[in-house]
C-alpha atoms as a PDB file:
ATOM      1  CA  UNK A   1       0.000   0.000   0.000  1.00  0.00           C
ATOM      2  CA  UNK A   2       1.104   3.480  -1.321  1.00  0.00           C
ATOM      3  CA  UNK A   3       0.543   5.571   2.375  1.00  0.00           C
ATOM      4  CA  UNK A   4       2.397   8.399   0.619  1.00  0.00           C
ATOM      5  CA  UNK A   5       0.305   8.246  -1.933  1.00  0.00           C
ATOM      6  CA  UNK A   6      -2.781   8.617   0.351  1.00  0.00           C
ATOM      7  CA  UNK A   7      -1.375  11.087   2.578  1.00  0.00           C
ATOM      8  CA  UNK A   8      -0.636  13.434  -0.500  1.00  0.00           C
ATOM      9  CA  UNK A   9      -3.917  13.031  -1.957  1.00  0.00           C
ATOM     10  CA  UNK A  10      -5.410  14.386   1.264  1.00  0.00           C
ATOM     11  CA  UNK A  11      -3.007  17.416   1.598  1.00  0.00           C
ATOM     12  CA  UNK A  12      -4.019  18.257  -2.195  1.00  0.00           C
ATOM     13  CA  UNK A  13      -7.527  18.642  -1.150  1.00  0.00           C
ATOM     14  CA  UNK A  14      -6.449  20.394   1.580  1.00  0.00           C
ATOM     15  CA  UNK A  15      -5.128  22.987  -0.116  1.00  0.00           C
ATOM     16  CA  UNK A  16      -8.078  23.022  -2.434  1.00  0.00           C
ATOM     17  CA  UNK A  17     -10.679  23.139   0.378  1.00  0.00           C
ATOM     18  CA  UNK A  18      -8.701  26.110   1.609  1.00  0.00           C
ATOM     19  CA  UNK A  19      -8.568  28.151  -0.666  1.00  0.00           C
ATOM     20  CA  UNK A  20     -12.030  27.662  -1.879  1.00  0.00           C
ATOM     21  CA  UNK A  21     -13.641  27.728   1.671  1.00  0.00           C
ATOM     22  CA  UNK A  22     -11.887  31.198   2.297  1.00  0.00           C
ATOM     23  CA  UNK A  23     -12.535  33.190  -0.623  1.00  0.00           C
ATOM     24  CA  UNK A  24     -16.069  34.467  -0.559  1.00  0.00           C
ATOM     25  CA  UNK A  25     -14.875  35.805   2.867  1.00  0.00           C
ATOM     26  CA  UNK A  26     -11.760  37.231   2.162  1.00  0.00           C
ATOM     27  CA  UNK A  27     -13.637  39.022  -0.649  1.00  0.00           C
ATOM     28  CA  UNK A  28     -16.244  40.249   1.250  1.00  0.00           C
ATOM     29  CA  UNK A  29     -13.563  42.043   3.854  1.00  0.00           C
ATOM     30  CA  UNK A  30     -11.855  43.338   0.408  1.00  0.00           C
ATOM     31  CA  UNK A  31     -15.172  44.628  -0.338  1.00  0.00           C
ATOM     32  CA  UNK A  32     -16.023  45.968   3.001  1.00  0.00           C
ATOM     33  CA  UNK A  33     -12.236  47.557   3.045  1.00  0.00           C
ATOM     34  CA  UNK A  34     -12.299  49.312  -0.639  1.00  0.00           C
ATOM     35  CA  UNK A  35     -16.020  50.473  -0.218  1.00  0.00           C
ATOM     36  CA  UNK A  36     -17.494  48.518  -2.924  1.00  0.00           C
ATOM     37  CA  UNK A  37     -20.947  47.182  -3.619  1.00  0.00           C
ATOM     38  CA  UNK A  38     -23.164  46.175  -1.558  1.00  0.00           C
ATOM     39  CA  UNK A  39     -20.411  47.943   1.003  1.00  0.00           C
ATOM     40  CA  UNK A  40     -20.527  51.252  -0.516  1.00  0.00           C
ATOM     41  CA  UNK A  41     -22.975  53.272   1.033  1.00  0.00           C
ATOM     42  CA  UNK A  42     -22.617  53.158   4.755  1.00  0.00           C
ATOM     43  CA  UNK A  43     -26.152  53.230   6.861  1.00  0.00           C
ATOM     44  CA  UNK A  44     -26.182  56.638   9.432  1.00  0.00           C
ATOM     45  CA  UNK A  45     -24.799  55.328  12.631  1.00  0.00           C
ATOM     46  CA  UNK A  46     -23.658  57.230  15.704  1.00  0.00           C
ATOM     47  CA  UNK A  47     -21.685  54.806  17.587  1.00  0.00           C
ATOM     48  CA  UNK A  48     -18.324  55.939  15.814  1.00  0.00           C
ATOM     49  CA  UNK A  49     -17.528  52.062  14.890  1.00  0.00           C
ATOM     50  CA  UNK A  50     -16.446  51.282  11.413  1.00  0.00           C
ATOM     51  CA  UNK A  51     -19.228  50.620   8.627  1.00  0.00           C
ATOM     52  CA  UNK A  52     -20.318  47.115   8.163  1.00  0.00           C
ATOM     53  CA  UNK A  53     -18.240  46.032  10.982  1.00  0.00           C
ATOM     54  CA  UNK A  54     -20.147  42.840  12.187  1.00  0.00           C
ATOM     55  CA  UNK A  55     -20.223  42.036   8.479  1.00  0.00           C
ATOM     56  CA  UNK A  56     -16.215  42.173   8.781  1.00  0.00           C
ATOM     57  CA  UNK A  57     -15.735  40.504  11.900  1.00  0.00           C
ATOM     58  CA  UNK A  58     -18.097  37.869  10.664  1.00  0.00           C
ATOM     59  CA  UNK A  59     -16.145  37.551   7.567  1.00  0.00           C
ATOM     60  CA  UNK A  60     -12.719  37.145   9.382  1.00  0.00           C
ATOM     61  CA  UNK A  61     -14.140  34.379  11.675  1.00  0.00           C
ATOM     62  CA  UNK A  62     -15.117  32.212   8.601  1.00  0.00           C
ATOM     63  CA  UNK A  63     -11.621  32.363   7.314  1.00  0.00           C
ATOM     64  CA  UNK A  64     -10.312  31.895  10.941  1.00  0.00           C
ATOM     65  CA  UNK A  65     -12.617  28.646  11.011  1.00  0.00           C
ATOM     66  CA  UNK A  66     -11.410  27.623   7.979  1.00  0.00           C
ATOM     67  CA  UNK A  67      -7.633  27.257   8.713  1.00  0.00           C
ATOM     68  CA  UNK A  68      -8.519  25.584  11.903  1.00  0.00           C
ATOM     69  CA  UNK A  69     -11.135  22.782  10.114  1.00  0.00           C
ATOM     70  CA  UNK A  70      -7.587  22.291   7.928  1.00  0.00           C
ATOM     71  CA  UNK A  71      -5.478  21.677  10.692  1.00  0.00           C
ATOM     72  CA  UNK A  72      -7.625  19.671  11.993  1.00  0.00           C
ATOM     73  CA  UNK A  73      -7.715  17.391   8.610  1.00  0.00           C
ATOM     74  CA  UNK A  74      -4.407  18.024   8.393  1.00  0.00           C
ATOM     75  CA  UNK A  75      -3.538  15.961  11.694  1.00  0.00           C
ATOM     76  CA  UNK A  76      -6.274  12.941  11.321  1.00  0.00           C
ATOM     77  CA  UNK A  77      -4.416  12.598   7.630  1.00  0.00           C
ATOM     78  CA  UNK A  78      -1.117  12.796   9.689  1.00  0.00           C
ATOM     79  CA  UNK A  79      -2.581  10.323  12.185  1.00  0.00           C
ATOM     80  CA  UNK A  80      -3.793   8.212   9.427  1.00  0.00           C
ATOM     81  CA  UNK A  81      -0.669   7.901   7.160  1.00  0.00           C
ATOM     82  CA  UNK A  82       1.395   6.558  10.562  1.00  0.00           C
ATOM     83  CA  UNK A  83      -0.889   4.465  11.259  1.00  0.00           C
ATOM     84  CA  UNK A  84      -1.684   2.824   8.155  1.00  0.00           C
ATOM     85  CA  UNK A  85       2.974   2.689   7.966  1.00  0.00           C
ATOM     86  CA  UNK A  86       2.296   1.038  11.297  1.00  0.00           C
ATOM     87  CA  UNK A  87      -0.383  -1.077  10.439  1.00  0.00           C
ATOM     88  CA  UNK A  88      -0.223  -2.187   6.744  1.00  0.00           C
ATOM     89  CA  UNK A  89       3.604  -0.938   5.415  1.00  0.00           C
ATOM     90  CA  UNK A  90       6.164  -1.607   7.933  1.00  0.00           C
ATOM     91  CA  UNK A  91       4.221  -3.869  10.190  1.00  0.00           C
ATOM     92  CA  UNK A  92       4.838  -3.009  13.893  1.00  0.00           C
ATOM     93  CA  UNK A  93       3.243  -2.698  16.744  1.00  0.00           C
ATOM     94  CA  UNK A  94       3.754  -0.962  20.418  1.00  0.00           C
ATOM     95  CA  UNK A  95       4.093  -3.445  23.262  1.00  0.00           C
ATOM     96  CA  UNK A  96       3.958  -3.184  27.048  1.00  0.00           C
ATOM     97  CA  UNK A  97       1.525  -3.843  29.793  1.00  0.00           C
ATOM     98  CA  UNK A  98      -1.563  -1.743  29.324  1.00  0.00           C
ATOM     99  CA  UNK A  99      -0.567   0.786  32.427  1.00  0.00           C
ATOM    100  CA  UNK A 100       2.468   1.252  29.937  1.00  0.00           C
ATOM    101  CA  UNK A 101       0.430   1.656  27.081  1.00  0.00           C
ATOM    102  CA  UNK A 102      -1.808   4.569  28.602  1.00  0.00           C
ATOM    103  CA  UNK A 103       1.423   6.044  30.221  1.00  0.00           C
ATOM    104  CA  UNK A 104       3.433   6.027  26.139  1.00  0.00           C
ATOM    105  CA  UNK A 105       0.629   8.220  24.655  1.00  0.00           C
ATOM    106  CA  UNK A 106       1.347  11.355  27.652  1.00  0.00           C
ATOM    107  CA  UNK A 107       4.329  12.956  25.410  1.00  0.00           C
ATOM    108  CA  UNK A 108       2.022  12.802  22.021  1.00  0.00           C
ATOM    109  CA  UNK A 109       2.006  10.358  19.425  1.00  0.00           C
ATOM    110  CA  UNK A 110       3.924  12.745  16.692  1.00  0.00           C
ATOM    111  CA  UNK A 111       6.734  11.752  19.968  1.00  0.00           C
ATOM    112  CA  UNK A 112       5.591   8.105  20.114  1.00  0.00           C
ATOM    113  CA  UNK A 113       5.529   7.589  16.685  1.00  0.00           C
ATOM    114  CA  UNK A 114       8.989   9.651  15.878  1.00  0.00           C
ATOM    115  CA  UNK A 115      10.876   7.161  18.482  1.00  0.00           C
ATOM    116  CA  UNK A 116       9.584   4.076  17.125  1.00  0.00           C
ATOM    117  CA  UNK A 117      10.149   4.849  13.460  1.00  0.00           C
ATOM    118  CA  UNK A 118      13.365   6.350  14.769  1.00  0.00           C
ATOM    119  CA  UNK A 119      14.380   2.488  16.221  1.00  0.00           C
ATOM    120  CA  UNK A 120      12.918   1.090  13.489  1.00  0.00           C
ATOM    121  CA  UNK A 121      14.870   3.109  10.519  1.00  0.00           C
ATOM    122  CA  UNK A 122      17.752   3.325  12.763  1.00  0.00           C
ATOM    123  CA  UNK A 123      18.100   6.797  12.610  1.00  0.00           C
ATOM    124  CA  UNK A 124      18.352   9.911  15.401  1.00  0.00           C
ATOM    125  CA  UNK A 125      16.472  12.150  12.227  1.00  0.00           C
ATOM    126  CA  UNK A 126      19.363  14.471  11.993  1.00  0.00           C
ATOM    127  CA  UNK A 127      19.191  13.357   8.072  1.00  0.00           C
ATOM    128  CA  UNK A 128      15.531  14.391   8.050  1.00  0.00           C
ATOM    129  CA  UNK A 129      14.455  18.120   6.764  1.00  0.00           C
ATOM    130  CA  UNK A 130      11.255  17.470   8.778  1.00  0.00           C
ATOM    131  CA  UNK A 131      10.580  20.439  11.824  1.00  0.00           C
ATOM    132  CA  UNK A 132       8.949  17.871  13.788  1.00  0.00           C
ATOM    133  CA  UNK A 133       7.920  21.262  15.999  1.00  0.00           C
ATOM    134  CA  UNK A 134       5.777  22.185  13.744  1.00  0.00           C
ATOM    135  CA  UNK A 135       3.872  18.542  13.297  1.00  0.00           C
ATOM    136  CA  UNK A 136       3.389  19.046  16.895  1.00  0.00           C
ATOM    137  CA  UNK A 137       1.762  22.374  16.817  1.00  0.00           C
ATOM    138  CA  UNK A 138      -0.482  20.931  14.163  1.00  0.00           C
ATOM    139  CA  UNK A 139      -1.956  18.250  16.558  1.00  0.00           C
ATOM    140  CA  UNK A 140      -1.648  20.960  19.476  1.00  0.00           C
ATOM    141  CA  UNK A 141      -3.803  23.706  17.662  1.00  0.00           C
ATOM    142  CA  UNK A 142      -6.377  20.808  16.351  1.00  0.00           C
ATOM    143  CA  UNK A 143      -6.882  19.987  19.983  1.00  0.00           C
ATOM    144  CA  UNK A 144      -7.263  23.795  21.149  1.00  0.00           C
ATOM    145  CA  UNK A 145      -9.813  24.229  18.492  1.00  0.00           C
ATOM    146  CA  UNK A 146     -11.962  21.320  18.876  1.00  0.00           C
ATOM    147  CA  UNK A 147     -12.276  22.259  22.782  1.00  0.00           C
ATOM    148  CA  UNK A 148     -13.486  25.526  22.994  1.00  0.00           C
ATOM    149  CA  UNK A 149     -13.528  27.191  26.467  1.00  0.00           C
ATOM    150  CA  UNK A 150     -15.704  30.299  26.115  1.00  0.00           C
ATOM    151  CA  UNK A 151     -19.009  30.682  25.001  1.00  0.00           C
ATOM    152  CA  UNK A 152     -19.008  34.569  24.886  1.00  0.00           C
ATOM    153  CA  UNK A 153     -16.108  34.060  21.697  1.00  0.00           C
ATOM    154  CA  UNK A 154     -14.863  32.014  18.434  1.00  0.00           C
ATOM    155  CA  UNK A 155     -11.760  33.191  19.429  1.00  0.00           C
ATOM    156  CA  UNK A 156      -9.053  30.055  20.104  1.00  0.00           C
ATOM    157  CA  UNK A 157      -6.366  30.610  22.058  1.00  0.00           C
ATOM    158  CA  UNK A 158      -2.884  29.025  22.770  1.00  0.00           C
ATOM    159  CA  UNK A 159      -3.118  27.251  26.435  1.00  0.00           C
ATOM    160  CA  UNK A 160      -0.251  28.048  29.037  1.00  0.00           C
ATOM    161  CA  UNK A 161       1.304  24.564  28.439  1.00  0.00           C
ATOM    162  CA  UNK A 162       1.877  25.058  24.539  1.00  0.00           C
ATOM    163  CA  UNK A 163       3.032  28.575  25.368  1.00  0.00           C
ATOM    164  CA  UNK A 164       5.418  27.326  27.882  1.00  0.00           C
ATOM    165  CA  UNK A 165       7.187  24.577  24.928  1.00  0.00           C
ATOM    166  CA  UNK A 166       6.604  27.068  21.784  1.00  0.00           C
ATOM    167  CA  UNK A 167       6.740  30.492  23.511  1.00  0.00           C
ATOM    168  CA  UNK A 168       6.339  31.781  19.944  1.00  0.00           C
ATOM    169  CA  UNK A 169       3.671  29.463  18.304  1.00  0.00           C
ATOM    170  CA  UNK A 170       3.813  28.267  14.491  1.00  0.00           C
ATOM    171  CA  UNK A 171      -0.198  29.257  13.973  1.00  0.00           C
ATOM    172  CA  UNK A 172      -0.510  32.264  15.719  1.00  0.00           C
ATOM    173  CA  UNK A 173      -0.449  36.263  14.822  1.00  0.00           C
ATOM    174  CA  UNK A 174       3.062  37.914  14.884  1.00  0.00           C
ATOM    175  CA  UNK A 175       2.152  41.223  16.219  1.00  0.00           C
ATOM    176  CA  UNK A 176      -0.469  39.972  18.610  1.00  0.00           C
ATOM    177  CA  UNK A 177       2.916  38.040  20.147  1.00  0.00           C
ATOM    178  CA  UNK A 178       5.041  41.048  19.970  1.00  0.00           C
ATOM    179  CA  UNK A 179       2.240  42.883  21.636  1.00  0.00           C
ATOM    180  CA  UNK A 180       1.644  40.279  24.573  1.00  0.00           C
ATOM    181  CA  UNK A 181       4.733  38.938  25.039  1.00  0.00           C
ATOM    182  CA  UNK A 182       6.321  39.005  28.307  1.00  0.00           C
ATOM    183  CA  UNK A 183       9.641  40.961  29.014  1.00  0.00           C
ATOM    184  CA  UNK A 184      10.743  38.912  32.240  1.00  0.00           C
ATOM    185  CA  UNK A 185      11.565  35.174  30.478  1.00  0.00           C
ATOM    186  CA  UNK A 186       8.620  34.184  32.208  1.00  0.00           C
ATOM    187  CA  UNK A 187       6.252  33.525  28.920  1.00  0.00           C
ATOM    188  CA  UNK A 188       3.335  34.237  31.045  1.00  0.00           C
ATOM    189  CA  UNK A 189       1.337  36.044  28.281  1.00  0.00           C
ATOM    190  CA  UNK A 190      -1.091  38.978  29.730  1.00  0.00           C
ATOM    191  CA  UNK A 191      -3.148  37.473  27.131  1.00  0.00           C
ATOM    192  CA  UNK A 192      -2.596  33.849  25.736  1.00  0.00           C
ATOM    193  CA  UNK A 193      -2.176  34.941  21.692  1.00  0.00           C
ATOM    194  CA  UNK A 194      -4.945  33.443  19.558  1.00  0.00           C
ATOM    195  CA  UNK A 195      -4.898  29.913  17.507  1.00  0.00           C
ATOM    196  CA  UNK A 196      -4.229  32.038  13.839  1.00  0.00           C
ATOM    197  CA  UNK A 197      -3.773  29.804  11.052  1.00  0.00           C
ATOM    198  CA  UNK A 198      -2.950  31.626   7.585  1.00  0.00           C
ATOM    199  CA  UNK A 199      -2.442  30.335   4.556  1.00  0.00           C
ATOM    200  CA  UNK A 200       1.133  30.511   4.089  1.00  0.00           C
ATOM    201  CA  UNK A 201       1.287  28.701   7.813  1.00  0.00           C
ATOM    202  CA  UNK A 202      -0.893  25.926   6.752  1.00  0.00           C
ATOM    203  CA  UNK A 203       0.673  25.271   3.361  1.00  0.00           C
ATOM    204  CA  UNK A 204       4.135  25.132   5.545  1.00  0.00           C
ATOM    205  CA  UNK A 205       2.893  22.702   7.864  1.00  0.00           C
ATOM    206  CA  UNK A 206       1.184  20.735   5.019  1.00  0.00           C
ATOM    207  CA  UNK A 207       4.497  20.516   3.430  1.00  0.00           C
ATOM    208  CA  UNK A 208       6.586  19.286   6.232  1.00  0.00           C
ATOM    209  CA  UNK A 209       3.920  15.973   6.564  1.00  0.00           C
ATOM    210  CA  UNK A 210       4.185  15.767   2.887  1.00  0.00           C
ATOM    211  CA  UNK A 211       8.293  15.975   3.401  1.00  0.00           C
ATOM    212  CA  UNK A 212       7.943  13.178   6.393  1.00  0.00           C
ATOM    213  CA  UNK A 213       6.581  11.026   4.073  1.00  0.00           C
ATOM    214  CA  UNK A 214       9.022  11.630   1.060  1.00  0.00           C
ATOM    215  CA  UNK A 215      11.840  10.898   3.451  1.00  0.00           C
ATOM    216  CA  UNK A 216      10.147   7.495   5.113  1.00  0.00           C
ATOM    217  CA  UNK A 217       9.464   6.306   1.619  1.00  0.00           C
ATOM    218  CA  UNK A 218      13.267   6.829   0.573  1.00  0.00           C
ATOM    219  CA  UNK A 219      14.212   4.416   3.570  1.00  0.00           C
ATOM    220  CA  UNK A 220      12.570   1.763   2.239  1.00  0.00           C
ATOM    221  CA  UNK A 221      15.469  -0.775   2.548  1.00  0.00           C
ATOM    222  CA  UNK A 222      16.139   0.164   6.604  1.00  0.00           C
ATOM    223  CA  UNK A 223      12.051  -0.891   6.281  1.00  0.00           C
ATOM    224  CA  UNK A 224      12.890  -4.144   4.750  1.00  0.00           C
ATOM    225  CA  UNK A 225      16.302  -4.470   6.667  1.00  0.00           C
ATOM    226  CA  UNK A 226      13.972  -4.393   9.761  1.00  0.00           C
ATOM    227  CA  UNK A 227      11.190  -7.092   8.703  1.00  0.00           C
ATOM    228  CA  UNK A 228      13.868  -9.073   7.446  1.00  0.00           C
ATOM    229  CA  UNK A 229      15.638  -9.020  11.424  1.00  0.00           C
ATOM    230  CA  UNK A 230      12.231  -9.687  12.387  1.00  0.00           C
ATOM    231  CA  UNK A 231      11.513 -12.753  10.310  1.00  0.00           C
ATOM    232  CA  UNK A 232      12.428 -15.096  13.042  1.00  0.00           C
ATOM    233  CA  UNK A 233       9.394 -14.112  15.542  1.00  0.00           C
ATOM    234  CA  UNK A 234       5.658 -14.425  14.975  1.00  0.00           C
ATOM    235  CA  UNK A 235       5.064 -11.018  15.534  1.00  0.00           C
ATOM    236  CA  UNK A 236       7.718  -8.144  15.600  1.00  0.00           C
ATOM    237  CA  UNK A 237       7.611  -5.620  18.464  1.00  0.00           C
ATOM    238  CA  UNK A 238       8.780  -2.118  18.216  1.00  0.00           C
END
């Protein structure tokens, strides 16, 4: 089975849902921006708050939502693809007693996964172009977004934890960091920065699972070097 295949086929669409999902809403905020119809003739309001504004804000959400439904297909298709190496390429599995089992999952399974390939390809992943970092933002901002925690907002933000590992987060707005951050070394944020992803942030991270793959396929004789060491037992361990 061709996982890279798969996995690549995924990130296409991706890309294509993207891009299509964001650009009636990145046109209307053009519209609402440059004054042009329906945006060009302002209704009398008082209130000093620029025209259409809930029509912008509304519009910014949507493509907000957007990036994070990507990420979010972004990491089951990461999920998937190691999986289906585990399950139906290499042909591993993890062992330990089940107390073990729970306790393996606690650093992440980009970390699981990444140490058991690692044994298995006998490698330490210098040789690898992969920013594993950033596969493990993509997982970390999937699980911020599909657990929201106020009602009041659509907002996402960054949690103390992720803060404390990636003080300056892959998905997340530049000047909203430089505006927040802390000037002590602490990383305590005044305000946790929000869970931004763009589309130059998303195609990046897209390409770094797509690059994961590319360099897992090219080992493919450590792979068979591996099963062939494993021959010997019923079922091989990693």
């Amino acid at each position: 089975m061709d996982a890279r295949l798969f996995l690549k086929e995924r990130t296409r669409f991706i890309r294509y849902f993207y891009d299509n999902s964001v650009a009636p809403f990145a046109e209307i905020k053009a519209a609402i921006e440059e004054e042009r119809p329906p945006f060009d003739a302002p209704p009398y309001d008082e209130s000093g708050e620029p025209a259409f504004l809930s029509e912008w804000e509304d519009a910014h959400a949507a493509i907000d939502l957007a990036g994070l439904t990507c990420v979010s297909l972004l990491t089951d298709s990461l999920k998937l693809y190691l999986e289906t190496l585990k399950s139906h390429v290499i042909g591993f599995k993890f062992s330990g007693t089940q107390k073990q089992l729970r306790g393996m999952w606690k650093p992440g399974w980009i970390t699981v996964y990444r140490r058991v390939l690692g044994e298995i390809l006998g490698t330490d992943w210098s040789g690898c172009p992969v920013d594993f970092g950033v596969l493990e933002q993509v997982v970390l901002a999937r699980n911020r977004a599909q657990h929201g925690t106020d009602l009041t907002s659509l907002r996402v933000t960054h949690d103390t934890k992720t803060l404390g590992k990636f003080p300056r987060p892959f998905f997340a707005n530049s000047a909203e960091i430089d505006a927040h951050e802390p000037r002590d070394g602490s990383w305590a944020y005044i305000f946790n920065p929000a869970v931004e992803v763009r589309r130059d942030t998303l195609f990046a991270a897209i390409g770094e699972a797509e690059a994961l793959a590319d360099w897992i396929d090219a080992q493919e004789d450590r792979v068979w070097a591996w099963r062939t060491s494993k021959k010997s037992a019923p079922e091989a361990d990693a």
